[in-house]
Protein backbone atom coordinates (compact mmCIF):
# COMPACT_ATOMS: atom_id res chain seq x y z
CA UNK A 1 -58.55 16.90 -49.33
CA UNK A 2 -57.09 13.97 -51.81
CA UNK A 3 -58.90 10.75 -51.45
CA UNK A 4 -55.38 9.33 -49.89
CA UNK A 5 -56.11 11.75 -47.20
CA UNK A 6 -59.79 11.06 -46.64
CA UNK A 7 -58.90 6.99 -46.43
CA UNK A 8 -55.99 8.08 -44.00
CA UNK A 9 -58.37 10.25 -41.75
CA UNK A 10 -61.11 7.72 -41.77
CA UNK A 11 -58.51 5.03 -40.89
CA UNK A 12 -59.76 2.91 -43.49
CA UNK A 13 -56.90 0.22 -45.22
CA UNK A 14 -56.24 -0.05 -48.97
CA UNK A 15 -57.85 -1.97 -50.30
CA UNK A 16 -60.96 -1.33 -47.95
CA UNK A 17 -63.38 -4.20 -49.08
CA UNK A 18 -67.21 -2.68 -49.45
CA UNK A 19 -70.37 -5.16 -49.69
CA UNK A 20 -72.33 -3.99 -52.57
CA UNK A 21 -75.68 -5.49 -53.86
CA UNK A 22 -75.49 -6.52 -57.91
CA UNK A 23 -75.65 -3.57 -60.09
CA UNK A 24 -74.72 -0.96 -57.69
CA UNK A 25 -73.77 2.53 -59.29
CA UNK A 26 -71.00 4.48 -58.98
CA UNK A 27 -73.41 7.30 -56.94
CA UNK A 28 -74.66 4.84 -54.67
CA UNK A 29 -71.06 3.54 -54.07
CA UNK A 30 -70.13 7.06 -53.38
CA UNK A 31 -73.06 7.81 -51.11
CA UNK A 32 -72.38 4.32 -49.03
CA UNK A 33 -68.77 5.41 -48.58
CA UNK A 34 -69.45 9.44 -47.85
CA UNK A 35 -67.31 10.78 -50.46
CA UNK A 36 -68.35 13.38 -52.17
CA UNK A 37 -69.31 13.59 -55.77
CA UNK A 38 -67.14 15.70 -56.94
CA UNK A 39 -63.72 14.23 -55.11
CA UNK A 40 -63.68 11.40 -57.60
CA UNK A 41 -63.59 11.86 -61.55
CA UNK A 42 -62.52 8.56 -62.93
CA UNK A 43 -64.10 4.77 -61.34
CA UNK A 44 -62.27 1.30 -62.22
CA UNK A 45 -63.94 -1.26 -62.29
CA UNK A 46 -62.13 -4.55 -63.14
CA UNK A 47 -59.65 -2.65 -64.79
CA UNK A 48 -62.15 -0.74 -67.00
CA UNK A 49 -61.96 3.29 -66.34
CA UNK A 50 -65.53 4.57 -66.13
CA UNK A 51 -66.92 8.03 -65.27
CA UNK A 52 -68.47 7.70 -61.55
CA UNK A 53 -72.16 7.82 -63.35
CA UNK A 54 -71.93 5.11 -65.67
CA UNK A 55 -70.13 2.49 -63.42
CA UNK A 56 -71.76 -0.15 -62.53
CA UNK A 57 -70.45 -3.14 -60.29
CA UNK A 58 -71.27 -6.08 -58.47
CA UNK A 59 -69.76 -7.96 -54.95
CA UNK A 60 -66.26 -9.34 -56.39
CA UNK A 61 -65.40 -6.73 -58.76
CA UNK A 62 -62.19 -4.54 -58.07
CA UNK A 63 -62.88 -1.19 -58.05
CA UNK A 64 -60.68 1.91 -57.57
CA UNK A 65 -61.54 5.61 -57.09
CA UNK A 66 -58.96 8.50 -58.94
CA UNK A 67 -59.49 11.91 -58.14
CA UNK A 68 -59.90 15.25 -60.31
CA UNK A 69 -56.61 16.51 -61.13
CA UNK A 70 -54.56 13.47 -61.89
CA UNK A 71 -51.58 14.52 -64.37
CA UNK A 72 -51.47 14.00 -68.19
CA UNK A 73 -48.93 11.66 -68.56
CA UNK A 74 -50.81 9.12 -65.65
CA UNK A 75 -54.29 9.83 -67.91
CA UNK A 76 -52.69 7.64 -70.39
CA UNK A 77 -51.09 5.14 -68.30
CA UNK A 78 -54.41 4.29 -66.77
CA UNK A 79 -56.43 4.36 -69.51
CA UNK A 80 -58.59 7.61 -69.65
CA UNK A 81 -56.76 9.95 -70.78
CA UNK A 82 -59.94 11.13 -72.55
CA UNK A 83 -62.31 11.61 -70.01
C-alpha cells in the first residue's frame, strides 16, 4: 500500500497538520503517525530532501513523505535523485 492509499484509508486530508516537539526525527515522526519504516524513503523538510533518519524538524516546518519506488526522472525533479 502507497502512502496515497494509507492517507486515503485513514481518512486523513493533505496536508494533515502534525504537532511535533523541536527537534523531532524523522523515526519518531514515523512512529507518531504509524507508518512504517520502510513505506517512506525520502523526507522533505522545508524543501530540503532528507533520508527519514537524518531529518530533523520542528512545529512550522513543511514536511512531506515520498515513498520507495518513485521513478527516475521525478528523483531529479525533487531533488534526490541520489539517495
Amino acid at each position: 500500500m502507497g502512502l496515497a492509499e494509507l492517507f486515503r484509508t485513514r481518512g486523513w486530508p493533505v496536508p494533515l497538520p502534525v504537532r511535533v516537539h523541536p527537534g523531532t526525527t524523522g523515526p519518531e515522526l514515523l512512529r507518531q503517525l504509524d507508518i512504517a519504516p520502510e513505506q517512506v524513503e525520502v523526507v522533505f523538510v522545508n524543501g530540503k530532501a532528507v533520508s527519514p533518519d537524518l531529518a530533523v524538524m520542528s512545529g512550522g516546518d513543511r514536511v512531506a513523505l515520498a515513498p520507495p519506488g518513485v521513478p527516475g526522472p521525478y528523483r531529479v525533479l525533487l531533488g534526490f535523485r541520489k539517495m
